[in-house]
N, C-alpha and C. Protein backbone atom coordinates (compact mmCIF):
# COMPACT_ATOMS: atom_id res chain seq x y z
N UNK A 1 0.84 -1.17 0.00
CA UNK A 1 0.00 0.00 0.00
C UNK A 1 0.89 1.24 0.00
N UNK A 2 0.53 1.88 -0.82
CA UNK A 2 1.44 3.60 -1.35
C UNK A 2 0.13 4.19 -0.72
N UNK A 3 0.85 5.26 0.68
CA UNK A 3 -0.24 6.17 0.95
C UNK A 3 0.02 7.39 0.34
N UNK A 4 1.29 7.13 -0.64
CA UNK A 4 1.07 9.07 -1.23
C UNK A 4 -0.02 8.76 -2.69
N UNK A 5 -0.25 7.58 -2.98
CA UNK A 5 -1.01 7.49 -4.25
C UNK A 5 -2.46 6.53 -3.62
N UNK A 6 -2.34 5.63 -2.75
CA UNK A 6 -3.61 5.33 -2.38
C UNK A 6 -3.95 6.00 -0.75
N UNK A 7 -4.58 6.77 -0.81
CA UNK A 7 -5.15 7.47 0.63
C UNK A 7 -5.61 6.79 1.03
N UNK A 8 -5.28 6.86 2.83
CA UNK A 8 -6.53 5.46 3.88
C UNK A 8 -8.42 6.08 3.65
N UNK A 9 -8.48 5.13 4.06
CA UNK A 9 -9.98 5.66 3.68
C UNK A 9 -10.24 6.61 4.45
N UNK A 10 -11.95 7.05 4.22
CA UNK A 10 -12.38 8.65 5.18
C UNK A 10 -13.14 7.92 6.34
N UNK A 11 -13.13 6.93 6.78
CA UNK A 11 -14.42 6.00 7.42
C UNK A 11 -14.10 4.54 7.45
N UNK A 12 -13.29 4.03 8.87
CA UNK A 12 -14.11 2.69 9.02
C UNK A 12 -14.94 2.55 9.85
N UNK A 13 -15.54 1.39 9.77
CA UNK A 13 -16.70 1.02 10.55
C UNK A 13 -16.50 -0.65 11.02
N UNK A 14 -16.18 -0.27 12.34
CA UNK A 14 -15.89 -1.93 13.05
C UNK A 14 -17.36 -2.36 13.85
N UNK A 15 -17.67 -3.89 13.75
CA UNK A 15 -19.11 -4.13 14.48
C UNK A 15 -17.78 -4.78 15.64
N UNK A 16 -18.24 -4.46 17.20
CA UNK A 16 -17.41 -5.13 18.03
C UNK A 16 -18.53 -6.08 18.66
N UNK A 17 -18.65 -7.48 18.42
CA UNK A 17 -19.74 -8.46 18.95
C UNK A 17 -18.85 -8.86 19.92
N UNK A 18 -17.55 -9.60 19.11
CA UNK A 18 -16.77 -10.57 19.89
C UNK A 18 -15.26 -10.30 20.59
N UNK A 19 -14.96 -9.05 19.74
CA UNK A 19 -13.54 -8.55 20.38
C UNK A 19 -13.72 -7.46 20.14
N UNK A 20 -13.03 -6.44 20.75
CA UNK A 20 -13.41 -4.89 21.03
C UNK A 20 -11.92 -4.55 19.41
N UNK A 21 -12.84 -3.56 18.91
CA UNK A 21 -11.44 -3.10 17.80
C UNK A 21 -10.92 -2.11 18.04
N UNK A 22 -10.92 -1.74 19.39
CA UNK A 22 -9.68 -0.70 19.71
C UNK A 22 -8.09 -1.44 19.39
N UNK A 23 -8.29 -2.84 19.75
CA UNK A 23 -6.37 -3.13 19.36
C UNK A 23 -6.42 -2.78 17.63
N UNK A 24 -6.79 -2.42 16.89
CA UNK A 24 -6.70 -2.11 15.71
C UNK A 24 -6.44 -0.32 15.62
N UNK A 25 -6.55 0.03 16.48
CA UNK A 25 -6.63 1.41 16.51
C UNK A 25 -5.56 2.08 16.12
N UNK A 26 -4.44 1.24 16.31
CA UNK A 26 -2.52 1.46 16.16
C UNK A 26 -2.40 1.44 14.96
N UNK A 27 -3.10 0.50 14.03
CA UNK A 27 -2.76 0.47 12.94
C UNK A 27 -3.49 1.18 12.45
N UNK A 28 -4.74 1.69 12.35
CA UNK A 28 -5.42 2.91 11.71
C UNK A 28 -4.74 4.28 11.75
N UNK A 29 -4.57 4.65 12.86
CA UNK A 29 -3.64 5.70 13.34
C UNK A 29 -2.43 5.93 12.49
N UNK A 30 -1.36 4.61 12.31
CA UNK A 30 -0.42 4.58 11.57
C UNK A 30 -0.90 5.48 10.06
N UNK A 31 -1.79 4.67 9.51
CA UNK A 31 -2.06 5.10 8.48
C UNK A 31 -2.99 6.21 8.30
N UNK A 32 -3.29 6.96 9.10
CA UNK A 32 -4.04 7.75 9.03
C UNK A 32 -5.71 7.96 8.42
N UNK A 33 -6.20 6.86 9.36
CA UNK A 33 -7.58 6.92 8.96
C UNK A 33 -8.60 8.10 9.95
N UNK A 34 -8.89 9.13 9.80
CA UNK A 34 -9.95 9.86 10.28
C UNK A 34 -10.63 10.02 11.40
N UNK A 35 -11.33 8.83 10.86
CA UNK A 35 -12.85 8.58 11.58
C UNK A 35 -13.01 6.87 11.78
N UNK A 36 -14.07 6.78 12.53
CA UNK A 36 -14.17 4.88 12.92
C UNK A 36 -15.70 4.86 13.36
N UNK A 37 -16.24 4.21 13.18
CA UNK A 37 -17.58 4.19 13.74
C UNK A 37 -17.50 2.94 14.45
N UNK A 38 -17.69 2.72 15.12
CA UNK A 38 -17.88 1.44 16.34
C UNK A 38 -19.20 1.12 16.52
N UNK A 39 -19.66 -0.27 16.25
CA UNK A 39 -20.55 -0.81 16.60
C UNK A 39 -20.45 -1.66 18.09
N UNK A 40 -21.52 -1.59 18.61
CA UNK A 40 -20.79 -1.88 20.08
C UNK A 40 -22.15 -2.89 20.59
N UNK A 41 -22.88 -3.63 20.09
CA UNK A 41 -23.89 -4.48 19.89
C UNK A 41 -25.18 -4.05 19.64
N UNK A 42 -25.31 -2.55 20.74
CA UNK A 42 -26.83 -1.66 20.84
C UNK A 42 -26.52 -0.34 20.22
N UNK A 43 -25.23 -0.29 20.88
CA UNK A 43 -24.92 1.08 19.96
C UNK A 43 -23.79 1.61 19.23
N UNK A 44 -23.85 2.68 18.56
CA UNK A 44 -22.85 3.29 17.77
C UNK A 44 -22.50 4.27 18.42
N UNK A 45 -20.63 4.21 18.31
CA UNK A 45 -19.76 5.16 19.17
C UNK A 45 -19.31 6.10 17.45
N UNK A 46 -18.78 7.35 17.46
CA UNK A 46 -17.63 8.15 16.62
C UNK A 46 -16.53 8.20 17.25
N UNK A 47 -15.29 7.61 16.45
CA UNK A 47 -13.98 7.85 17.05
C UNK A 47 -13.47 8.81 15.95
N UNK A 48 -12.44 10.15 16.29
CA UNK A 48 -12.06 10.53 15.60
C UNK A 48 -10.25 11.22 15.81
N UNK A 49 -9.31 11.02 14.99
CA UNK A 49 -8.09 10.99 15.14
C UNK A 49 -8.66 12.55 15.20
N UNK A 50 -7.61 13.37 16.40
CA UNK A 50 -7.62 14.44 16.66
C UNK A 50 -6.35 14.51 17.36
N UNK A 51 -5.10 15.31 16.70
CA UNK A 51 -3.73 15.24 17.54
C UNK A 51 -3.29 14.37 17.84
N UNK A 52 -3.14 13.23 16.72
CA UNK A 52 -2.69 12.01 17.00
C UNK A 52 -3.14 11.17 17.96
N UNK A 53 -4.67 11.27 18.26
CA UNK A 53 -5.05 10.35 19.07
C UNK A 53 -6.55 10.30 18.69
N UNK A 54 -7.02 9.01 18.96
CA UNK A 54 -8.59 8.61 18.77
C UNK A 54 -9.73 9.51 19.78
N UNK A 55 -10.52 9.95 19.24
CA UNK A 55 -11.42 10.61 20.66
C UNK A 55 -12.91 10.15 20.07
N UNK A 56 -13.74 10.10 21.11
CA UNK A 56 -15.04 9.94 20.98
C UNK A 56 -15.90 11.31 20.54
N UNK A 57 -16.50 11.03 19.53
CA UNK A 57 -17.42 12.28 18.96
C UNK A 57 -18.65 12.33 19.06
N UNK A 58 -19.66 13.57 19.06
CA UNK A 58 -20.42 12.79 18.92
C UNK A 58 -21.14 13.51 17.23
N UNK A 59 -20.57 14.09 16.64
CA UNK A 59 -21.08 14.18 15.19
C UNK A 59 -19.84 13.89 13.85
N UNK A 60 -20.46 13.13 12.76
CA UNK A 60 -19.28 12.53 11.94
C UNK A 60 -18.44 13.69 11.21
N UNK A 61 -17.16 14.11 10.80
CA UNK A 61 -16.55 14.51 9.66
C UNK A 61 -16.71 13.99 8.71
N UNK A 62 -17.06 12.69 8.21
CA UNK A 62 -17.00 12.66 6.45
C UNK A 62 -19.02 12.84 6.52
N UNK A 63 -19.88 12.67 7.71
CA UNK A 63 -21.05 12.64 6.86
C UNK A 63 -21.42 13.91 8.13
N UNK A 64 -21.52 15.05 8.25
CA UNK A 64 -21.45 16.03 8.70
C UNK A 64 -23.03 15.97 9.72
N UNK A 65 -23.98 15.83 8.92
CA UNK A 65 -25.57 16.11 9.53
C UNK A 65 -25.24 15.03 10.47
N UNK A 66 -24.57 13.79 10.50
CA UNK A 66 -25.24 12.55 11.16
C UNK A 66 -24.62 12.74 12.51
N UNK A 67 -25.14 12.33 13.60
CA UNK A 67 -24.67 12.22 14.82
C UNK A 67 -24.67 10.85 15.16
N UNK A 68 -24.19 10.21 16.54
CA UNK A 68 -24.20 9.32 16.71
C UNK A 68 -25.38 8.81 17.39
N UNK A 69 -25.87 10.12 18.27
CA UNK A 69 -27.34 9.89 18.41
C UNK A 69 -28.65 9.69 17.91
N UNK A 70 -28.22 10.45 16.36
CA UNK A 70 -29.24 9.92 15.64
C UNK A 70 -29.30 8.42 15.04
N UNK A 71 -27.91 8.30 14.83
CA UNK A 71 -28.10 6.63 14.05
C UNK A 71 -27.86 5.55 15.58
N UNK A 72 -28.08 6.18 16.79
CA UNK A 72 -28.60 4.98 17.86
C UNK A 72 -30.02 5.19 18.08
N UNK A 73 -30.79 6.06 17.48
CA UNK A 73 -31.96 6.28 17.58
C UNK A 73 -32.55 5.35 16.53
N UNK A 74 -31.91 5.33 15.63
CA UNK A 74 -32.45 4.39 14.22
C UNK A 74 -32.42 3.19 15.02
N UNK A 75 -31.17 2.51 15.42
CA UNK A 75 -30.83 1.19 15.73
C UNK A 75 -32.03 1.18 16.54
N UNK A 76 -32.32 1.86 17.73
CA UNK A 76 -33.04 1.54 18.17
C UNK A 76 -34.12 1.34 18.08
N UNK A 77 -34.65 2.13 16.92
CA UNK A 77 -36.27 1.67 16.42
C UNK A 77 -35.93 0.26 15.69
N UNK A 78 -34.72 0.00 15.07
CA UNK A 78 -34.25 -1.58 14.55
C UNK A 78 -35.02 -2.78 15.57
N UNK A 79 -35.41 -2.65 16.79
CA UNK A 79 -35.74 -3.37 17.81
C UNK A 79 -36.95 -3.59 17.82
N UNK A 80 -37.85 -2.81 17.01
CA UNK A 80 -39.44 -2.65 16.94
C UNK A 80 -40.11 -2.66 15.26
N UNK A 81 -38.95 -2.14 14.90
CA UNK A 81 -39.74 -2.10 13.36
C UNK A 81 -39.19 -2.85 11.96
N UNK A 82 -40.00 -2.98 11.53
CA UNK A 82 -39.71 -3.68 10.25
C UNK A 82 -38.68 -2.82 9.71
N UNK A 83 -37.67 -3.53 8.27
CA UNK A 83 -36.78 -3.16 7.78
C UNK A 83 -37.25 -1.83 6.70
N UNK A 84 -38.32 -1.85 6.13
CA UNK A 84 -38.85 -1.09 5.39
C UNK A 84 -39.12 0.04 6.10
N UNK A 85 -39.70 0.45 7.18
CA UNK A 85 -40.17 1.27 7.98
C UNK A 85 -38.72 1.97 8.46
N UNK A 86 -37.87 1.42 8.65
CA UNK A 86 -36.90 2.24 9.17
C UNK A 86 -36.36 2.92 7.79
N UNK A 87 -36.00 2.27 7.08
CA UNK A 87 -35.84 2.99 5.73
C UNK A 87 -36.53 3.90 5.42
N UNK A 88 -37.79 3.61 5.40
CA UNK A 88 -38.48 5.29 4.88
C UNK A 88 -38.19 6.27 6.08
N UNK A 89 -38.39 5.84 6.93
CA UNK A 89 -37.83 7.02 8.26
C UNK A 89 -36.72 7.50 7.77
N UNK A 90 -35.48 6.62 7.66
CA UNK A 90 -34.45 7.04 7.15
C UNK A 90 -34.10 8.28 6.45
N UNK A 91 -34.80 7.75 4.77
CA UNK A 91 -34.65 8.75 4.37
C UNK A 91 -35.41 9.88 4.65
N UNK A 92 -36.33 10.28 5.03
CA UNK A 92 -37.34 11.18 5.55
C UNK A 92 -36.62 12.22 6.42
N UNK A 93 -35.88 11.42 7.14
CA UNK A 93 -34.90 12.19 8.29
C UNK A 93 -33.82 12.84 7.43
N UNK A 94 -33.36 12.27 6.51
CA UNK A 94 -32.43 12.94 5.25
C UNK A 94 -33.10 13.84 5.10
N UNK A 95 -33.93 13.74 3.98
CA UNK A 95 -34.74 14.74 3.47
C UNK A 95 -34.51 16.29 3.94
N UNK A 96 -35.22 15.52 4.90
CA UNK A 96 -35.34 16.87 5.92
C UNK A 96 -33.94 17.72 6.52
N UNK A 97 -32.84 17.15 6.55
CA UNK A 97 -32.14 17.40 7.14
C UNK A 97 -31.08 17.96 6.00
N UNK A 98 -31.14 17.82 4.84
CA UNK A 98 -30.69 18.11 3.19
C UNK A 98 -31.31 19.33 2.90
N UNK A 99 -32.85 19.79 3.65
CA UNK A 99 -33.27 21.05 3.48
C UNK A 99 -32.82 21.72 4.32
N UNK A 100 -32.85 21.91 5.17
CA UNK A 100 -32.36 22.61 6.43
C UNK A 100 -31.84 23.62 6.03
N UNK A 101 -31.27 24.55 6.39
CA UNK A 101 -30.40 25.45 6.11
C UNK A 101 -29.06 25.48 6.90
N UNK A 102 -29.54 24.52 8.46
CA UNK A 102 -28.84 24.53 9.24
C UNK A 102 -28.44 23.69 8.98
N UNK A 103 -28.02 22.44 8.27
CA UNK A 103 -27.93 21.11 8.02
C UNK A 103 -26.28 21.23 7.80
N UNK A 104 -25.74 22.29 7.07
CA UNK A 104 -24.32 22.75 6.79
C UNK A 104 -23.85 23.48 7.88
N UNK A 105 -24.28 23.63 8.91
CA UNK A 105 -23.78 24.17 9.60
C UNK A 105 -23.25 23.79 10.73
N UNK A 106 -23.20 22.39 11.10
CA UNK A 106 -23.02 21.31 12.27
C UNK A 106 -21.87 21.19 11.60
């Protein structure tokens, strides 16, 4: 891997069921990945490299509107509703949040 011609990505996203992916964190860091989203069984954490170190966020840099509270709010309707239903919520909550004016401004 050439990081002056292939850049680390803007975003991973680890599900932690069975082992926590902070020991991976060294090697993201190395290479300079961003951002991390952590799945953590119920919920979603933001990690974000800030001064050479990982910190907990709670709104994303590569997807700006999203917080982490909002997509544990989704998960959590995941517990009650059909797959379709969260989807149209989904996007609905886009929608809306694409009009905003304030939507660029978080």
């Amino acid at each position: 891997m050439n990081l002056s011609t292939d850049p680390p990505p803007d975003l991973i996203i680890e599900v932690d069921l069975t082992s926590p992916s902070t020991n991976r964190f060294v090697i993201y860091k190395s290479l300079g990945v961003p951002e991390i989203w952590r799945y953590l069984g119920e919920t979603v954490q933001f990690v974000q490299l800030q001064n050479g170190e990982y910190v907990i966020c709670e709104y994303s840099n590569t997807f700006p509107i999203v917080s982490a509270e909002i997509i544990n709010q989704f998960l959590q309707m995941a517990q009650t509703e059909d797959d379709m239903t969260i989807i149209d919520a989904l996007r609905v909550w886009v929608r809306e949040k694409l009009r905003s004016p304030s939507a660029t401004e978080q």
